[in-house]
Protein backbone atom coordinates (compact mmCIF):
# COMPACT_ATOMS: atom_id res chain seq x y z
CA UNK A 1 36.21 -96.32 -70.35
CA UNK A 2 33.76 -95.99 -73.04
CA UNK A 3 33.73 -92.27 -73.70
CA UNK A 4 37.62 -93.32 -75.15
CA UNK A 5 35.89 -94.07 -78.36
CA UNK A 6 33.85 -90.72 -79.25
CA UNK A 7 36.71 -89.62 -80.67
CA UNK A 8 37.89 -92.19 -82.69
CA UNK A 9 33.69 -92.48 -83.60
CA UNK A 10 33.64 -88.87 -84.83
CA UNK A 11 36.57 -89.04 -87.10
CA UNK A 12 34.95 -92.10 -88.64
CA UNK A 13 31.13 -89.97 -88.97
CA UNK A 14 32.80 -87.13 -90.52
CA UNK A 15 34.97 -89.05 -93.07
CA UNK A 16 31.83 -90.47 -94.13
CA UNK A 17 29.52 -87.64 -94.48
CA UNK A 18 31.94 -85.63 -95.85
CA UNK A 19 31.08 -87.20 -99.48
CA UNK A 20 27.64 -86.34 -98.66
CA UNK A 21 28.43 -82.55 -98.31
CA UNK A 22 30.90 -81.90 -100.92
CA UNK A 23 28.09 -83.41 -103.47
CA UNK A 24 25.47 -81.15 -101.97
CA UNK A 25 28.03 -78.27 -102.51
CA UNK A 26 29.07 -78.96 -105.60
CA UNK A 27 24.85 -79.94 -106.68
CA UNK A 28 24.40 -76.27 -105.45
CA UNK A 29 27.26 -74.56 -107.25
CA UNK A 30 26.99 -76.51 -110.68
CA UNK A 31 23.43 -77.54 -110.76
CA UNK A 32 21.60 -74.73 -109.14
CA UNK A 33 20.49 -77.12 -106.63
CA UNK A 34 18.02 -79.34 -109.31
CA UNK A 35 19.57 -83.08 -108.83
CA UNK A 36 17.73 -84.66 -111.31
CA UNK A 37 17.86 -81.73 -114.17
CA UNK A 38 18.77 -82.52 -117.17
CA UNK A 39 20.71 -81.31 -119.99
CA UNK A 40 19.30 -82.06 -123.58
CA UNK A 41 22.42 -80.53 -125.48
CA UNK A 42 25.20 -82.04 -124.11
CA UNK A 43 25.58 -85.92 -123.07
CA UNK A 44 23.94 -89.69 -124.03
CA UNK A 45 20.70 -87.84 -123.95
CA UNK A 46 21.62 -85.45 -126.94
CA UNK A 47 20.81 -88.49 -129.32
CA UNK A 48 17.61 -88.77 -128.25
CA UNK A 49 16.10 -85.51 -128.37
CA UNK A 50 17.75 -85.51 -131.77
CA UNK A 51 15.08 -88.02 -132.63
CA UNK A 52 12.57 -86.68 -130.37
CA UNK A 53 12.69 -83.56 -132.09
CA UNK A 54 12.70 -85.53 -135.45
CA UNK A 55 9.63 -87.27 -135.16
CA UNK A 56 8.18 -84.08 -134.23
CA UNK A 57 8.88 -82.48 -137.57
CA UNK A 58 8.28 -85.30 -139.65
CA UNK A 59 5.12 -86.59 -137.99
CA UNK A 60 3.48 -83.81 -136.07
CA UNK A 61 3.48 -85.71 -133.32
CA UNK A 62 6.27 -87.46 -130.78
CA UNK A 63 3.72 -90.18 -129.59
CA UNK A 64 2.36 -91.67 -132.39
CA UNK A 65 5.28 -93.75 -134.54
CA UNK A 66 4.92 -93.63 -138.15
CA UNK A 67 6.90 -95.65 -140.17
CA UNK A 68 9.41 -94.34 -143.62
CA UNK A 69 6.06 -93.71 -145.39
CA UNK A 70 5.59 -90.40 -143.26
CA UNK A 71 8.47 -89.44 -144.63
CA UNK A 72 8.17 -86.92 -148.03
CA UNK A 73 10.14 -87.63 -151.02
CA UNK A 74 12.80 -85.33 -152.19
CA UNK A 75 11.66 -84.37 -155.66
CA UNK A 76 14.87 -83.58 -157.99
């Protein structure tokens, strides 16, 4: 009769939220639970705090661009 399939219909939910779980676990273990945390030192976003931190120095400021003439001259 019908109840043949909850079986068959609970191996198939729990093969597809297991994917769900292991990423919480793993979110959890490696990530302290932030999903969306980032990490300035290490992947593509390294190159961009680089700069970020750049135009900081050389500017004063990270929102207002400046062009090469903000830039001092090295005097030899």
């Amino acid at each position: 009769m019908w109840w043949e399939i909850l079986p068959s219909a609970g191996i198939v939910f729990a093969a597809l939220l297991a994917p769900h779980g292991a990423y919480w676990a793993l979110n959890k273990l490696t990530h302290n639970g932030k999903s969306c945390a980032r990490d300035w030192r290490d992947g593509p976003h390294f190159e961009d705090y680089t700069l970020y931190l750049r135009d900081i120095r050389l500017t004063g400021s990270e929102y207002v661009p400046r062009g090469l003439e903000s830039i001092p001259d090295l005097k030899d």
